[in-house]
C-alpha atoms as a PDB file:
ATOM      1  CA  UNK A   1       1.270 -38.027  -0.322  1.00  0.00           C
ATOM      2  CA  UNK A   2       1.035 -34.734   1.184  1.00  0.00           C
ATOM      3  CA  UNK A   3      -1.388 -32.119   0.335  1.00  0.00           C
ATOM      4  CA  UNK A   4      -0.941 -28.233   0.103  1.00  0.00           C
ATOM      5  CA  UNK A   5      -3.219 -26.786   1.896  1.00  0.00           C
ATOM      6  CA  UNK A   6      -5.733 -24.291  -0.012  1.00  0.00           C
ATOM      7  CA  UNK A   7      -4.951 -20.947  -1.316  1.00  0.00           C
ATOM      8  CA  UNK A   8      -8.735 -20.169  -0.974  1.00  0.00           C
ATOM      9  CA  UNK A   9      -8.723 -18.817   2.231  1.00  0.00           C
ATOM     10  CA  UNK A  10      -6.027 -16.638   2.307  1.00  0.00           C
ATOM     11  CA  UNK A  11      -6.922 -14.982  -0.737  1.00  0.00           C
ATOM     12  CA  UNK A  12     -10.336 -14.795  -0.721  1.00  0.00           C
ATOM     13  CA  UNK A  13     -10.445 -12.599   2.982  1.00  0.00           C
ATOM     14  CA  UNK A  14      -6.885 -10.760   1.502  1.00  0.00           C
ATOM     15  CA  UNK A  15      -9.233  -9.674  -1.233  1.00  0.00           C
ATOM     16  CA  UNK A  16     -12.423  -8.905   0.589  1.00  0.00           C
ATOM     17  CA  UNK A  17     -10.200  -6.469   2.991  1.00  0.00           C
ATOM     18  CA  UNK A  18      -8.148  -4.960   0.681  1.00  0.00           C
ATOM     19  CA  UNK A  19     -11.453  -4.539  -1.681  1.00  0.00           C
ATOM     20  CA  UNK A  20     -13.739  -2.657   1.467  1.00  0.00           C
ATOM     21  CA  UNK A  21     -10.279  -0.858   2.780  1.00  0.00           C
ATOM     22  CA  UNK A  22     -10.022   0.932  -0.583  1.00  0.00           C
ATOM     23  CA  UNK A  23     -13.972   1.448  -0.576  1.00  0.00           C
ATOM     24  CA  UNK A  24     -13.211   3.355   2.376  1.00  0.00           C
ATOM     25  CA  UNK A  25     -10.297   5.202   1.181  1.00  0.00           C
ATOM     26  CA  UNK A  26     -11.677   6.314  -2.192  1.00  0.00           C
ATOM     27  CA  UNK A  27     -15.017   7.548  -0.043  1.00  0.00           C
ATOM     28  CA  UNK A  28     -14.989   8.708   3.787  1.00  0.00           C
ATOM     29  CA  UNK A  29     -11.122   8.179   3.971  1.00  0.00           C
ATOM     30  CA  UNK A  30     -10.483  10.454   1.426  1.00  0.00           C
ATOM     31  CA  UNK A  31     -12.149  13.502   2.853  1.00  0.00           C
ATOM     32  CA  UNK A  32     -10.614  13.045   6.664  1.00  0.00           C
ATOM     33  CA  UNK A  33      -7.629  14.084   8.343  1.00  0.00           C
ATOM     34  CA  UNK A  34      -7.940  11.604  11.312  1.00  0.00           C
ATOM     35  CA  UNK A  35      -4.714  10.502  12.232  1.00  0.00           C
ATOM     36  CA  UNK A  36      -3.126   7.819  13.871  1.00  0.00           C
ATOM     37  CA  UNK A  37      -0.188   8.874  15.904  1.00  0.00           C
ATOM     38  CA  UNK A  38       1.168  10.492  12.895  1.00  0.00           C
ATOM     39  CA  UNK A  39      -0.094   8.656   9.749  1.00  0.00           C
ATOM     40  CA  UNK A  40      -3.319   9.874   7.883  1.00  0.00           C
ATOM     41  CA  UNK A  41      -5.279   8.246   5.502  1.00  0.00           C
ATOM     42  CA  UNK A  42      -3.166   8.514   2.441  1.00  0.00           C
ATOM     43  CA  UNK A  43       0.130   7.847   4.490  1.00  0.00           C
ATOM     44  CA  UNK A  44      -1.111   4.988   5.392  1.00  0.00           C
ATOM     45  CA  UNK A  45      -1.907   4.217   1.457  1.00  0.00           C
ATOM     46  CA  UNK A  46       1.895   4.557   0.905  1.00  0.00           C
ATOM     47  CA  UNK A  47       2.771   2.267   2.758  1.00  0.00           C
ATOM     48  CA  UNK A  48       0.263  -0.333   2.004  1.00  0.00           C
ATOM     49  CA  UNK A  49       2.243  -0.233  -1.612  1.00  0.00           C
ATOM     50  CA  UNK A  50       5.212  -1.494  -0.757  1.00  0.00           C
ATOM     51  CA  UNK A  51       4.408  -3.927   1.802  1.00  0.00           C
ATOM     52  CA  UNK A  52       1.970  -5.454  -0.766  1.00  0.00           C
ATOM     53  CA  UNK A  53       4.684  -5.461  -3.068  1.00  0.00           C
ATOM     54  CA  UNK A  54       7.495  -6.729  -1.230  1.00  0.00           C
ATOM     55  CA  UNK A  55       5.272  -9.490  -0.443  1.00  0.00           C
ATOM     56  CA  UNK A  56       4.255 -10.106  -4.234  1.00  0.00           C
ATOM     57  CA  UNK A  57       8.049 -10.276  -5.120  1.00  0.00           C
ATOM     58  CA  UNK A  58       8.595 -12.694  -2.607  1.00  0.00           C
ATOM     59  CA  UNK A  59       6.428 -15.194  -3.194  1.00  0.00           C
ATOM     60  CA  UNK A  60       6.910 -14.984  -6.734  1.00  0.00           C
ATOM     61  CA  UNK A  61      11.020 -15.639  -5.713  1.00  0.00           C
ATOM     62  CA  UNK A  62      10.110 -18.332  -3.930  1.00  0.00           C
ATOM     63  CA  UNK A  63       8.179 -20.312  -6.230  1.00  0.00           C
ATOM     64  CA  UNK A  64      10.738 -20.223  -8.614  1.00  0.00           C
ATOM     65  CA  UNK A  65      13.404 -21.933  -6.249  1.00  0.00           C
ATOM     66  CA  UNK A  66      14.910 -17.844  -5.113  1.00  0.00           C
ATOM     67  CA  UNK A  67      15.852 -16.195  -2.025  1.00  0.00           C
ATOM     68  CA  UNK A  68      13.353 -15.033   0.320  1.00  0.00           C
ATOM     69  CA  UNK A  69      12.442 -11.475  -0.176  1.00  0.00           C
ATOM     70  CA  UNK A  70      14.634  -8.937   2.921  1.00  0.00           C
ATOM     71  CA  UNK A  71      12.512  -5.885   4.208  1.00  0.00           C
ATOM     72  CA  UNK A  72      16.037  -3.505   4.291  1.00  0.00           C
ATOM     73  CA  UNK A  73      14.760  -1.890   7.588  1.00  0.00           C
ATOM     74  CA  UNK A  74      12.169  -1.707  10.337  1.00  0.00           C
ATOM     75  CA  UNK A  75       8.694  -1.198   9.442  1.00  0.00           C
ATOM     76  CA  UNK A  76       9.101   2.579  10.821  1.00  0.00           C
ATOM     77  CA  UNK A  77      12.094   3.168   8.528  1.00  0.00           C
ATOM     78  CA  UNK A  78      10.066   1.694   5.572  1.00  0.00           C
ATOM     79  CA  UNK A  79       7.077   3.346   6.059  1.00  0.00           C
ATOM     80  CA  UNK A  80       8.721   6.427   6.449  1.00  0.00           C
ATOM     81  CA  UNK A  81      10.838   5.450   3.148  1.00  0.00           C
ATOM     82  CA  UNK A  82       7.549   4.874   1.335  1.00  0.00           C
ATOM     83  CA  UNK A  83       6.009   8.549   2.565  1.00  0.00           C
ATOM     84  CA  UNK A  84       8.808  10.512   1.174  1.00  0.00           C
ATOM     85  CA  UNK A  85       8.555   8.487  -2.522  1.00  0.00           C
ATOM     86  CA  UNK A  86       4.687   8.557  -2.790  1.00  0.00           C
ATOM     87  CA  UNK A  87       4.468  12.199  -0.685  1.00  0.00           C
ATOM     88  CA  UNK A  88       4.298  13.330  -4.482  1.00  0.00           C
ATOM     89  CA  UNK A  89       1.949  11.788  -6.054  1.00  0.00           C
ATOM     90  CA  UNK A  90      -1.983  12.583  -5.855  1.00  0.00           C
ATOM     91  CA  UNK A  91      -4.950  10.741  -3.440  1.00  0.00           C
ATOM     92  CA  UNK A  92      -6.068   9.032  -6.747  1.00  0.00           C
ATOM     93  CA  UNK A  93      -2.752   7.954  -8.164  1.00  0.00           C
ATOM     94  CA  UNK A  94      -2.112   6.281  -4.498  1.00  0.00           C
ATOM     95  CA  UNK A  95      -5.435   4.623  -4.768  1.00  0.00           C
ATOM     96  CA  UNK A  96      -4.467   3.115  -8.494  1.00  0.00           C
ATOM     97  CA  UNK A  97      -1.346   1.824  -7.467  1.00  0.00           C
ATOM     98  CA  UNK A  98      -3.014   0.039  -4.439  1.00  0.00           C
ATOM     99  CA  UNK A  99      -5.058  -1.294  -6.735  1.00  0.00           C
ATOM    100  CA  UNK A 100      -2.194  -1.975  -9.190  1.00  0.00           C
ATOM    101  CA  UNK A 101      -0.467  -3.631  -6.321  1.00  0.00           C
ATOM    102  CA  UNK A 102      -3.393  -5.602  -4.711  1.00  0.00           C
ATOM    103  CA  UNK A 103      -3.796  -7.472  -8.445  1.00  0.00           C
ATOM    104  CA  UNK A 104      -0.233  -8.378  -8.496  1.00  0.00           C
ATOM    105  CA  UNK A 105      -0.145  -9.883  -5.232  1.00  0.00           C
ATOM    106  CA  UNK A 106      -2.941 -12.295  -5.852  1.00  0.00           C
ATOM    107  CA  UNK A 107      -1.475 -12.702  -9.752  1.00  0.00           C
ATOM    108  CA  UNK A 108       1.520 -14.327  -7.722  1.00  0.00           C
ATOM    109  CA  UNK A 109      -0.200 -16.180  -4.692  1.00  0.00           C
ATOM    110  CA  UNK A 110      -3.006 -17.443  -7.086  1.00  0.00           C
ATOM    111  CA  UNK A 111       0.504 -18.983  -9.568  1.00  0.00           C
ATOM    112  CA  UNK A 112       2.375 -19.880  -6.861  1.00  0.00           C
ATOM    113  CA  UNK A 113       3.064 -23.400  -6.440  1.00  0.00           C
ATOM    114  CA  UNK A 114       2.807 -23.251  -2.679  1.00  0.00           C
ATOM    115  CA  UNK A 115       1.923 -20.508  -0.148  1.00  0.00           C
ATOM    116  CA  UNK A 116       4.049 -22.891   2.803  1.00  0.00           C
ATOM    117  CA  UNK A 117       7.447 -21.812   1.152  1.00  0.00           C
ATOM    118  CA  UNK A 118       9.307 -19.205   3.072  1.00  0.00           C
ATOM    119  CA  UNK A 119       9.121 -16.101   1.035  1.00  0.00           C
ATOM    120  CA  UNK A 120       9.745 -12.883   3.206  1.00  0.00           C
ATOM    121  CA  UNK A 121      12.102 -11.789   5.830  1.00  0.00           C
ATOM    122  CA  UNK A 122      11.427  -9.233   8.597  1.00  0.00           C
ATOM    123  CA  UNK A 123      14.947  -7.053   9.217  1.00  0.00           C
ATOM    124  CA  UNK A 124      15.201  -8.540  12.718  1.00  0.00           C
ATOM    125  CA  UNK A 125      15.729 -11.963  10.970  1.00  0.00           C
ATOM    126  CA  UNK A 126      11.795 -13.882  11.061  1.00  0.00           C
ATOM    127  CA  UNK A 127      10.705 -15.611   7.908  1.00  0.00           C
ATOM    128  CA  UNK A 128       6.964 -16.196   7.136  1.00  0.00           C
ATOM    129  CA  UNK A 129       5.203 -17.927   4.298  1.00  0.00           C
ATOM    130  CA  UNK A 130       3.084 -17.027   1.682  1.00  0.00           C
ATOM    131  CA  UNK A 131       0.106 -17.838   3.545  1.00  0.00           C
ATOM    132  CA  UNK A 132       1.383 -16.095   6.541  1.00  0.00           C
ATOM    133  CA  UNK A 133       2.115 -12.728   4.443  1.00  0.00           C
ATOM    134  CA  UNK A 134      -1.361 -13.310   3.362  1.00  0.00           C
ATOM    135  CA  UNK A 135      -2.504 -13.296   6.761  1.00  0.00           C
ATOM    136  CA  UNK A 136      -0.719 -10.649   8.314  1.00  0.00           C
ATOM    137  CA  UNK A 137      -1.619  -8.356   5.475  1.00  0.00           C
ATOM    138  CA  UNK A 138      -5.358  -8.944   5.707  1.00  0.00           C
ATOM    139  CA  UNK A 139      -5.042  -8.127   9.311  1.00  0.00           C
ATOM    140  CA  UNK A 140      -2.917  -5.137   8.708  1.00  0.00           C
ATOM    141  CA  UNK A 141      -5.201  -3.618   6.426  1.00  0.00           C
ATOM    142  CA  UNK A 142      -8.307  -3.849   8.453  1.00  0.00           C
ATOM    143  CA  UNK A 143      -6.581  -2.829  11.618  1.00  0.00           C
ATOM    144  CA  UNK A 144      -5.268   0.353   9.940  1.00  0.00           C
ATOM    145  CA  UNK A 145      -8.694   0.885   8.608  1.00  0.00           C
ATOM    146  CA  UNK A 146     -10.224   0.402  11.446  1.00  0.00           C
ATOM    147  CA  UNK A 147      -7.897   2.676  13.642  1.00  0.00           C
ATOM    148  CA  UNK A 148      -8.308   5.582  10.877  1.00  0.00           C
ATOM    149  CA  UNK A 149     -12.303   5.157  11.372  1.00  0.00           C
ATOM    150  CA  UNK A 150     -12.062   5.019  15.005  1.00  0.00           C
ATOM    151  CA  UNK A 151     -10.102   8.849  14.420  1.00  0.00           C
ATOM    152  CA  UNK A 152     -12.320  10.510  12.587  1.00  0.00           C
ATOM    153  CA  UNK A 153     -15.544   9.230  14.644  1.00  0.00           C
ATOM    154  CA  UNK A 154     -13.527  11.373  17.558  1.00  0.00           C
ATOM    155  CA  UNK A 155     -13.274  14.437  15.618  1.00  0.00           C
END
């Protein structure tokens, strides 16, 4: 008998990044205009929605026997996608639907059946898990964090 391996992990240092990220962005990261190439704080907000997303929908597909979930374009074209939707919308409406979005993605991985199932495809064709989506996006946050601190500590 084989055994899944624990969801624990993944979701436990998901959450404590995505939790000190936003403490970040709703204090010192709302007051800078550090960038990173081109992408400033709340940018960088807008595009945390819909990778957290995407990522939500796929696992949820994927535990009930769907299709993984396609990313339409490069991560440039989607991030620039995402900038022009949210540019709209206010610092603290970005920073409730990161929060929105952070509690649906661990509502899915926490029902899903099993993280191991293939649930998201890049547009150049790679499929990762639900425990590697978990990972990257952990990792993603805090570099982006990081990078944006690094910015403003130059000003």
């Amino acid at each position: 008998m084989t055994t899944t391996p624990s969801k624990d992990g993944p979701l436990t240092e998901l959450d404590r990044v995505v939790r000190d990220a936003l403490a970040w962005f709703e204090g010192p990261g709302r007051a800078t205009d550090a960038r990173v190439d081109r992408w400033q704080a709340r940018d960088v907000l807008m595009h945390f929605l819909y990778f957290h997303d995407a990522t939500a929908w796929g696992i949820e597909s994927a535990a009930h026997g769907g299709p993984v979930w396609p990313v339409p374009a490069d991560s440039d074209a989607v991030n620039e996608v995402c900038r022009r939707l949210h540019e709209h919308e206010s610092y603290d409406e970005l920073l409730a639907q990161a929060r929105q979005a952070h509690a649906r993605l661990l509502h899915a991985a926490r029902r899903a059946p099993d993280l191991e199932r293939p649930c998201f495809q890049r547009a150049a064709g790679e499929v990762l898990t639900g425990r590697q989506r978990l990972e990257l996006l952990a990792r993603h946050w805090a570099e982006h964090v990081r990078e944006l601190q690094q910015a403003a500590g130059r000003r």
